[in-house]
C-alpha atoms as a PDB file:
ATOM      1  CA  UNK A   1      47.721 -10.037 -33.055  1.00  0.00           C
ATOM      2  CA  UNK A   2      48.920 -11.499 -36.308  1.00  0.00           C
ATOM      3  CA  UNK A   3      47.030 -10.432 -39.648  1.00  0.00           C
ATOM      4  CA  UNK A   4      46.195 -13.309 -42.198  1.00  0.00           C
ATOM      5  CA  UNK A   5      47.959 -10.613 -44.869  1.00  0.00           C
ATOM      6  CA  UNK A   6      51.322 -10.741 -42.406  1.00  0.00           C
ATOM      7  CA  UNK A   7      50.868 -14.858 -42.023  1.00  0.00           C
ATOM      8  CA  UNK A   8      50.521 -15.219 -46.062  1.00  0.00           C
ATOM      9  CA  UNK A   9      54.079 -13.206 -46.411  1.00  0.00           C
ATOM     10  CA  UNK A  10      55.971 -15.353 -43.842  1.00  0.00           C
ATOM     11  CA  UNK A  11      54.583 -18.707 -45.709  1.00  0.00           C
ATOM     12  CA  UNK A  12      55.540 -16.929 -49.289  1.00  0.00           C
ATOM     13  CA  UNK A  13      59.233 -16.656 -47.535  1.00  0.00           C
ATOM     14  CA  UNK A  14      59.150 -19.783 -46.658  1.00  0.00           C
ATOM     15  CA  UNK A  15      57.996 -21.182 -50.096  1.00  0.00           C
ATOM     16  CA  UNK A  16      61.260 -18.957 -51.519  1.00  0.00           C
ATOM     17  CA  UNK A  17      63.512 -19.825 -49.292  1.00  0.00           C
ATOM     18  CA  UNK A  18      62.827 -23.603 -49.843  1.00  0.00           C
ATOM     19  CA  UNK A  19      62.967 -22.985 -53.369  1.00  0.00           C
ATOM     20  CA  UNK A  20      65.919 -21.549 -53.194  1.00  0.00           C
ATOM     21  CA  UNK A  21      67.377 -24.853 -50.906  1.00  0.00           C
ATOM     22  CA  UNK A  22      66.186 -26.955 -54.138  1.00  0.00           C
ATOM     23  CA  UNK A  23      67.125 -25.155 -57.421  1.00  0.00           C
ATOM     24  CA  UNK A  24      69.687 -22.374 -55.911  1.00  0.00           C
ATOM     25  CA  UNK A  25      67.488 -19.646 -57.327  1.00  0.00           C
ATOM     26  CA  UNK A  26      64.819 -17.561 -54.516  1.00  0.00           C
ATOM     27  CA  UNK A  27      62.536 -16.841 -57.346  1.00  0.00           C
ATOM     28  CA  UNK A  28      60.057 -14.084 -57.450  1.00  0.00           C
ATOM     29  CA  UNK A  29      56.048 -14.903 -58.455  1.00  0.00           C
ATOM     30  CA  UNK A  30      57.066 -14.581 -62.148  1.00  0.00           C
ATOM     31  CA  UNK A  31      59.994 -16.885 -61.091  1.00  0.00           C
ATOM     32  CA  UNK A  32      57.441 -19.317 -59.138  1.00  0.00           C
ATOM     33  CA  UNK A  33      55.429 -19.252 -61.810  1.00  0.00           C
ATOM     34  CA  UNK A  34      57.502 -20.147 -64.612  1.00  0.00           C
ATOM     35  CA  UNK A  35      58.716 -23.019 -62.328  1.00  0.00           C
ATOM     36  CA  UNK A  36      54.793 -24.001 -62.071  1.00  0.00           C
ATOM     37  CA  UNK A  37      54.205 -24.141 -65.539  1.00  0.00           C
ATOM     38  CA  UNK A  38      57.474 -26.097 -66.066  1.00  0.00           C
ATOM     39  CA  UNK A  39      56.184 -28.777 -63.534  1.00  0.00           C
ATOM     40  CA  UNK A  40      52.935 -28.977 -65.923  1.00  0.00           C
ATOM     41  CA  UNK A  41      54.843 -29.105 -68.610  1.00  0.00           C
ATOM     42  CA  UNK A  42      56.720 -31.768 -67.253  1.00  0.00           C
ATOM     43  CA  UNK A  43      59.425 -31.255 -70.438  1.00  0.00           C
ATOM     44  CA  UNK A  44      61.972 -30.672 -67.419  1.00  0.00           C
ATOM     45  CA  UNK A  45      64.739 -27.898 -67.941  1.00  0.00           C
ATOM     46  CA  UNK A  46      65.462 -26.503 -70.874  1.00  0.00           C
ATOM     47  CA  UNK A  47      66.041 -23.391 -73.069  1.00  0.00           C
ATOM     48  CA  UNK A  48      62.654 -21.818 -74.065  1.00  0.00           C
ATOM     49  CA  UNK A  49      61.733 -18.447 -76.163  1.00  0.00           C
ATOM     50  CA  UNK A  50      60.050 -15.660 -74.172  1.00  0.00           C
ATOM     51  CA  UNK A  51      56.364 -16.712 -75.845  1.00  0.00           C
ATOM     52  CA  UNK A  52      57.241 -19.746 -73.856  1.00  0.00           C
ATOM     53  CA  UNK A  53      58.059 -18.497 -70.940  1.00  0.00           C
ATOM     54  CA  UNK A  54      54.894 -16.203 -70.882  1.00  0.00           C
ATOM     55  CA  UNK A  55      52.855 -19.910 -72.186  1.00  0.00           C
ATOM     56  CA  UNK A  56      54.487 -21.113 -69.245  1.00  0.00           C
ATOM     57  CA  UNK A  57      53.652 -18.696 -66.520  1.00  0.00           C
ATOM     58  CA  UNK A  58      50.103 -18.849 -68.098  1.00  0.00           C
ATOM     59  CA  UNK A  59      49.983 -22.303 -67.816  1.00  0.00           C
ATOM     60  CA  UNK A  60      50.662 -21.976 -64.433  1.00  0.00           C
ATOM     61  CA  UNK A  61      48.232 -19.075 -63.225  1.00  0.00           C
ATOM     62  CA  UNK A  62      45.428 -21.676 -65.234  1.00  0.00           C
ATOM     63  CA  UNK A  63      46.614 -24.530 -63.116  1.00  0.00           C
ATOM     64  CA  UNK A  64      46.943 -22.752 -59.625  1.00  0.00           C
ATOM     65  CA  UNK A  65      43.131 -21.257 -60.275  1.00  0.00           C
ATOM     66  CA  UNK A  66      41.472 -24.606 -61.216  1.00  0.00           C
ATOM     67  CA  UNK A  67      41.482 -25.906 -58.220  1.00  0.00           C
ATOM     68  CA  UNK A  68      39.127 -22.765 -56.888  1.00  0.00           C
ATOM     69  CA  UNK A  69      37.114 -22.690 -60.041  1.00  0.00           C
ATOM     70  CA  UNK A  70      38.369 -20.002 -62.347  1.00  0.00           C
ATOM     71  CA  UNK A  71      39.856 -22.322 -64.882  1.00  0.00           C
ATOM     72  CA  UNK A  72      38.670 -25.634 -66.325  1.00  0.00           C
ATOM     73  CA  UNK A  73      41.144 -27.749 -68.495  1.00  0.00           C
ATOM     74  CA  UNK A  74      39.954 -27.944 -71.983  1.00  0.00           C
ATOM     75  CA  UNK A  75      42.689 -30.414 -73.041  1.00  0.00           C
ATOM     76  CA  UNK A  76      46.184 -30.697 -74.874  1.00  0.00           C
ATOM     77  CA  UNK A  77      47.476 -29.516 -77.775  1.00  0.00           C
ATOM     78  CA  UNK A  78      49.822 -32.068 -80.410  1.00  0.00           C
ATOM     79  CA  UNK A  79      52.181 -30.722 -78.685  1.00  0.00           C
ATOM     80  CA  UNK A  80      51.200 -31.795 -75.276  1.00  0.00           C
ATOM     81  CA  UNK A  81      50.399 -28.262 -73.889  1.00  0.00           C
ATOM     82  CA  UNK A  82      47.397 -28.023 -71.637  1.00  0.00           C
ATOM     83  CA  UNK A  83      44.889 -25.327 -72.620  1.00  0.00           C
ATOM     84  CA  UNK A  84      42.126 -23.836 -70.400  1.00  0.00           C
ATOM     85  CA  UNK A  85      39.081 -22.117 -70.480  1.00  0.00           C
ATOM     86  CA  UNK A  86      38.080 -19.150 -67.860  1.00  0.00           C
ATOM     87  CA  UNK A  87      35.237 -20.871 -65.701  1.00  0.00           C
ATOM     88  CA  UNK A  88      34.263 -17.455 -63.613  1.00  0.00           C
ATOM     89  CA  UNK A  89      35.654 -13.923 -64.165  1.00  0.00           C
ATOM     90  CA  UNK A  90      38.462 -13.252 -61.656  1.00  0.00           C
ATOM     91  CA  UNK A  91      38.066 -10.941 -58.901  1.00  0.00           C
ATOM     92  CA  UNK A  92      38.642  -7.058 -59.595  1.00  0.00           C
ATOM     93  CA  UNK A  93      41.505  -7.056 -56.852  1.00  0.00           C
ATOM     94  CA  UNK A  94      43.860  -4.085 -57.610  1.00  0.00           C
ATOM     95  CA  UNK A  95      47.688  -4.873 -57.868  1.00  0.00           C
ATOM     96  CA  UNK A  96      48.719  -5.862 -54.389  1.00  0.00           C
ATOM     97  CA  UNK A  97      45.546  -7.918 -53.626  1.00  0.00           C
ATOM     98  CA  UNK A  98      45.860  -9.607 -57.282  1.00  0.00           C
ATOM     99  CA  UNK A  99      49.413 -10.631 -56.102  1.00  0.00           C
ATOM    100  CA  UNK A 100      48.128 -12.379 -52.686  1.00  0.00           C
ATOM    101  CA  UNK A 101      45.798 -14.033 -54.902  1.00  0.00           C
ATOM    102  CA  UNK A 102      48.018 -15.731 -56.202  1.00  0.00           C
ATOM    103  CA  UNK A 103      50.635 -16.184 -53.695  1.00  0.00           C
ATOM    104  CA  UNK A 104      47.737 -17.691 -51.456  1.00  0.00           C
ATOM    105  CA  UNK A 105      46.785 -20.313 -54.828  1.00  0.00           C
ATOM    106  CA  UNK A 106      50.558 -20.755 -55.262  1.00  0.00           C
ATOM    107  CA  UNK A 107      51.126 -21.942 -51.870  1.00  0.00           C
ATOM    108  CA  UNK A 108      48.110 -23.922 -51.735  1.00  0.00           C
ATOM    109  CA  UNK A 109      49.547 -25.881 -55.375  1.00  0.00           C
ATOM    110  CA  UNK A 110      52.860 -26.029 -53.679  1.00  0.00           C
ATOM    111  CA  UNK A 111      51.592 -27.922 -50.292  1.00  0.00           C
ATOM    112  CA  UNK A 112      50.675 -31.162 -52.505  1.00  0.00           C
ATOM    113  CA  UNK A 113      54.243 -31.409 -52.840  1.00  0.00           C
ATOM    114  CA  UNK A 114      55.753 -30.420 -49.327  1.00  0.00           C
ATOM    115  CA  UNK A 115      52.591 -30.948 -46.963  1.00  0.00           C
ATOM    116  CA  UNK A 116      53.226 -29.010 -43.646  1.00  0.00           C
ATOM    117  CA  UNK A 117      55.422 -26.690 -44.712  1.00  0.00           C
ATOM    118  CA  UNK A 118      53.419 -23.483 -45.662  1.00  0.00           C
END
């Protein structure tokens, strides 16, 4: 018998391998992420300073959590950065739980954009 926990790793393989088929990279979650809150962005590729890149990955945690309540948008900055709010305290997973978290909300955001595949 297959275990959701085993089923959530192939998909998460699946999500890196196509990743790597599209930008030549088989990122890991801070790599997905950063690619998340690029999409967001939407300023495209670029060079950006390491408080970006942690703005970025942010952005993206924010986005992949709205969807299940955690987050709310709160708007853009001049700059056209989205900021959010925390809508209801995360769950007190330890490490490896807190990291299928979000590989489970990360495949979930990615299936808008390849349905079927996860």
């Amino acid at each position: 018998m297959q275990h959701a926990k085993d089923d959530l790793q192939v998909r998460w393989l699946k999500l890196r391998i196509l990743l790597k088929e599209k930008y030549g990279i088989k990122p890991d979650m801070d790599g997905v992420l950063f690619l998340i809150g690029v999409q967001e962005l939407g300023t495209g590729k670029q060079e950006y300073t390491k408080e970006q890149k942690q703005d970025l990955m942010h952005i993206a945690v924010c986005t992949i959590l709205a969807p299940s309540g955690y987050y709310a948008l709160e708007g853009y900055d001049e700059e056209g950065w989205p900021h959010y709010n925390l809508a209801k305290p995360l769950p007190p997973y330890i490490l490896i739980e807190q990291e299928n978290f979000l590989k489970d909300h990360v495949l979930l955001y990615f299936s808008q954009f390849f349905p079927g595949r996860f």
